[in-house]
C-alpha atoms as a PDB file:
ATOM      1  CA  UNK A   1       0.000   0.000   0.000  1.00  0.00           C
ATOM      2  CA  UNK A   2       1.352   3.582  -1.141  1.00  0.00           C
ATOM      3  CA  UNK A   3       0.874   6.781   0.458  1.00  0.00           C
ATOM      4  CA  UNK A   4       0.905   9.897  -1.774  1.00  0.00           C
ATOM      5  CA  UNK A   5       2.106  13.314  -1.355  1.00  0.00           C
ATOM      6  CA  UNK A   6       1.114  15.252   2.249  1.00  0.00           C
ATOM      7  CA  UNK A   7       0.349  13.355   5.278  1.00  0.00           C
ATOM      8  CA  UNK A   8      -1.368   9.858   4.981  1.00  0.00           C
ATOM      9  CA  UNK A   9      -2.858   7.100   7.413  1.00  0.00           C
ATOM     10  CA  UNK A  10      -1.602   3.516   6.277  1.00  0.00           C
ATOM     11  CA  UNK A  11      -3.356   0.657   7.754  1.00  0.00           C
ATOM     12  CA  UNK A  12      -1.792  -3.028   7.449  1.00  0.00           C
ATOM     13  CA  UNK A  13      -4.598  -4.904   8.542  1.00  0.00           C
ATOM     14  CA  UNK A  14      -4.630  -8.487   8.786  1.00  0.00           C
ATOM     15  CA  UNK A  15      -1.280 -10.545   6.856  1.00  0.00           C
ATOM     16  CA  UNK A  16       1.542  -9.566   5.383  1.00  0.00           C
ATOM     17  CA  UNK A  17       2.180  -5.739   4.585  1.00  0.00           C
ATOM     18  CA  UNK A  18       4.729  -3.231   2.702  1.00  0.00           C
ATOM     19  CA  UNK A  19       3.746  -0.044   3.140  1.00  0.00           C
ATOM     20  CA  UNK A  20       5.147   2.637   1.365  1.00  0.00           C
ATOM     21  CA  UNK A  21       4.538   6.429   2.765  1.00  0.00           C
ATOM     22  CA  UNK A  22       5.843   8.710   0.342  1.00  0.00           C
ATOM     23  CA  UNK A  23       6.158  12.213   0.935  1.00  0.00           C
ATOM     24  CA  UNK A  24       4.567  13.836   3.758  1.00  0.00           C
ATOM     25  CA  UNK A  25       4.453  13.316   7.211  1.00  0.00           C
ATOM     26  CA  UNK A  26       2.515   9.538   7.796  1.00  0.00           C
ATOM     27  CA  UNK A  27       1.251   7.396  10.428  1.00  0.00           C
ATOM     28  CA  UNK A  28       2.058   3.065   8.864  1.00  0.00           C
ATOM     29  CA  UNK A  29       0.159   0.577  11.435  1.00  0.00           C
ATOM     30  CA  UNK A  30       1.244  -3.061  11.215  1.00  0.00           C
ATOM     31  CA  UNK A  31      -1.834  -4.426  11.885  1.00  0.00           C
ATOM     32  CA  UNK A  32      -5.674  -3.904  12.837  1.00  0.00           C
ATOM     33  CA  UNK A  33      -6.782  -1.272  15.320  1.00  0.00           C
ATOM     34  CA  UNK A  34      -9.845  -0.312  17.645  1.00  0.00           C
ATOM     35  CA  UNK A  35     -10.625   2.087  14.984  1.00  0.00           C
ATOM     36  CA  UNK A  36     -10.956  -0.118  12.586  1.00  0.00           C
ATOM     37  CA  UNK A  37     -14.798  -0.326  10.931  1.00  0.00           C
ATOM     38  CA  UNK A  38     -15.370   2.759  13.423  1.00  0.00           C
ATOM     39  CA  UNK A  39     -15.692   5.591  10.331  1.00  0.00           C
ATOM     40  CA  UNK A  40     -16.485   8.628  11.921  1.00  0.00           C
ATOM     41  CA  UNK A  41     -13.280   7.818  14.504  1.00  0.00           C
ATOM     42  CA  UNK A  42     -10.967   7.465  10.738  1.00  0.00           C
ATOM     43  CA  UNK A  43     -12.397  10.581   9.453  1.00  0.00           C
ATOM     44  CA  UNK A  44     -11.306  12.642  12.767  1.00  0.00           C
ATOM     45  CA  UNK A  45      -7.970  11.280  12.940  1.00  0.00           C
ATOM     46  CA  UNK A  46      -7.145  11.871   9.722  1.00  0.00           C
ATOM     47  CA  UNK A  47      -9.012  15.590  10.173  1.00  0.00           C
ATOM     48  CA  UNK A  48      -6.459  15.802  13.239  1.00  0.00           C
ATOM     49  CA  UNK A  49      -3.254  14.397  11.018  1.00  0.00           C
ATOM     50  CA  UNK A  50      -4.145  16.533   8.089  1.00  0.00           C
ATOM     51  CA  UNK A  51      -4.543  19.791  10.142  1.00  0.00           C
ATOM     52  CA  UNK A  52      -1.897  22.427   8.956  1.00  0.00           C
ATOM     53  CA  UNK A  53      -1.586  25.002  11.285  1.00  0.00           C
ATOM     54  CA  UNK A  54       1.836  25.610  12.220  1.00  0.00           C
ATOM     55  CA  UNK A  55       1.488  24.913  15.689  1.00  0.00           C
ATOM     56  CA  UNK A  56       0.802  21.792  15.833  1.00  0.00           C
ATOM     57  CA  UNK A  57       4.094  20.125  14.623  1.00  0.00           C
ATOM     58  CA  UNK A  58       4.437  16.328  14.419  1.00  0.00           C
ATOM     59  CA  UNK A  59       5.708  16.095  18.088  1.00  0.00           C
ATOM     60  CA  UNK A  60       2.881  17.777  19.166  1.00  0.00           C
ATOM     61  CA  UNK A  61      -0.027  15.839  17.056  1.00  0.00           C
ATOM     62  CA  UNK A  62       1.713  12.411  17.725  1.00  0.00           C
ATOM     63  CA  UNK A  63       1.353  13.689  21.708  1.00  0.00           C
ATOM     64  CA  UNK A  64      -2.235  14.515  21.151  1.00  0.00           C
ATOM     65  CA  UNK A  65      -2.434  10.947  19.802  1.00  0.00           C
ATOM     66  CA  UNK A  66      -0.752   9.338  22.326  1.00  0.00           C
ATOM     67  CA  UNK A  67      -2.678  11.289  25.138  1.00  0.00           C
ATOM     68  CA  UNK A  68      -6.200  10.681  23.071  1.00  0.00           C
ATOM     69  CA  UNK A  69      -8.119  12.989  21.161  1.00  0.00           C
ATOM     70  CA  UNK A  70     -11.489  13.688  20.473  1.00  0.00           C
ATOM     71  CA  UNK A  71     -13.420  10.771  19.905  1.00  0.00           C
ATOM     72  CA  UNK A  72     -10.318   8.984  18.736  1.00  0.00           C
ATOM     73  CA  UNK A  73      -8.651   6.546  20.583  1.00  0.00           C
ATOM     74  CA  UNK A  74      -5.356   6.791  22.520  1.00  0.00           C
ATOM     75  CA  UNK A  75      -2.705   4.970  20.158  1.00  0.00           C
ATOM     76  CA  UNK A  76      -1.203   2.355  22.843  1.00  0.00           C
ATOM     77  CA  UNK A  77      -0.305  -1.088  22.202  1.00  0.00           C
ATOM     78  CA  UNK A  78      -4.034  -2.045  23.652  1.00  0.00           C
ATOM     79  CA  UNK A  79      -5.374  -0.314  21.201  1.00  0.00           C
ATOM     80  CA  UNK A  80      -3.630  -1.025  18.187  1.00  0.00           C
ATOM     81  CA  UNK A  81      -2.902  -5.097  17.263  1.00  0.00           C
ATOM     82  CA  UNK A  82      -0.065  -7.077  15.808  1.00  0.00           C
ATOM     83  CA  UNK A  83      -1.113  -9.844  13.334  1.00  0.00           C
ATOM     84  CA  UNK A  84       2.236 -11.550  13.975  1.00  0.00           C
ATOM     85  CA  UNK A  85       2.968 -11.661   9.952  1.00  0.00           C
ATOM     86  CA  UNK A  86       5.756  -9.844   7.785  1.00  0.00           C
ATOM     87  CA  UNK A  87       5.618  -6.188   7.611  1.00  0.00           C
ATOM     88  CA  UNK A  88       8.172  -3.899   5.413  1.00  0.00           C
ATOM     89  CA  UNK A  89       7.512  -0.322   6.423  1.00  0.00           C
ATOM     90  CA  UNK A  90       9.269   2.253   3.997  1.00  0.00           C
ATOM     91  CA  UNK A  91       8.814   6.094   4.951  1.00  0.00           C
ATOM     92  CA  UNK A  92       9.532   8.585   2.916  1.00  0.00           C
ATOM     93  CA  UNK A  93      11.197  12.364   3.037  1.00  0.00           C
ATOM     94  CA  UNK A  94       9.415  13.446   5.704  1.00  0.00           C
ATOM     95  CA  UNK A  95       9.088  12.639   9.757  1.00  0.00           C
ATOM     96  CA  UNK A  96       7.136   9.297   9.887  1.00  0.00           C
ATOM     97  CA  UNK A  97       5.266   7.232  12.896  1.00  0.00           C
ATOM     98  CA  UNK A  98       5.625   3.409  12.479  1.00  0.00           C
ATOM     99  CA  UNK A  99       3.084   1.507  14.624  1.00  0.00           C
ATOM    100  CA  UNK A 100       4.928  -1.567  14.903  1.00  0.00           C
ATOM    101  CA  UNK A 101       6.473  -3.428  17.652  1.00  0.00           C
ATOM    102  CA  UNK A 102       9.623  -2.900  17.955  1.00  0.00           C
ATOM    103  CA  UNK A 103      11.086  -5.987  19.195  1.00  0.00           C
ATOM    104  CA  UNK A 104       9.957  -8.174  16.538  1.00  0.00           C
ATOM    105  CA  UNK A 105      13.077  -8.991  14.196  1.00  0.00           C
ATOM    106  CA  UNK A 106      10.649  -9.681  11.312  1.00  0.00           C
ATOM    107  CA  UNK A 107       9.600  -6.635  10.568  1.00  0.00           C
ATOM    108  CA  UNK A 108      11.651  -4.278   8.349  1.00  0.00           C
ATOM    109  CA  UNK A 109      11.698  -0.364   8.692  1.00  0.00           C
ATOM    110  CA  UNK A 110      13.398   2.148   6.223  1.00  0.00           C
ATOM    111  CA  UNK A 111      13.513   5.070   8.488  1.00  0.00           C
ATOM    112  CA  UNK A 112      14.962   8.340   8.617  1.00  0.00           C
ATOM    113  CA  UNK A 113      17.039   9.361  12.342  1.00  0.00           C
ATOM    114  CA  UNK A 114      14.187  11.910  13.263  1.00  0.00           C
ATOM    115  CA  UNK A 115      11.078   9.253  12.522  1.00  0.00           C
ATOM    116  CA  UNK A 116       9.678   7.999  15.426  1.00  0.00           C
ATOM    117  CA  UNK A 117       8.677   4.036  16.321  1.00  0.00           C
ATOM    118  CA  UNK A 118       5.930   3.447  18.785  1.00  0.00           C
END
């Protein structure tokens, strides 16, 4: 799956995933989430990642995620799921989250120094 330019929401779901986030600041998940099937909950975070004003930098949005916002979940490992398969995460230019677990040798990331792994 392949973001595009500006700041995108990449779901891996269930199996195997490479996703590829392109330009922009984006959010990859490795697997299925609380959120997922919820629509209105999809539509606000991505409202709240798209936002442009220049105060809210990526630090600050990925807090806001962390701490919950809204009607959106907070993102913590009980909310978001591994599916134990293969994942290849590739970022892009920009800062990028990667939902992932971190411990898990299968899983490949192409990062940048300032992207940030939850």
């Amino acid at each position: 799956m392949s973001g595009l330019a500006g700041r995108d929401l990449l779901f891996g779901g269930l199996g195997a995933d490479t996703l590829l986030g392109g330009a922009g600041e984006d959010i990859l998940f490795y697997g299925t989430t609380v959120l997922d099937g919820n629509r209105a909950a999809l539509d606000e975070l991505s409202t709240f990642w798209s936002r442009k004003d220049k105060a809210l930098t990526f630090n600050a949005r990925t807090a806001q995620l962390i701490a919950g916002t809204g009607s959106v979940p907070t993102f913590t490992t009980t909310n978001i799921h591994d599916d134990t398969d293969v994942d290849i995460f590739t970022g892009g230019a920009d800062r990028d989250w990667y939902f992932a677990k971190l411990t898990d040798p299968k899983d490949q990331f192409d990062t940048l120094a300032e992207d940030v792994r939850s």
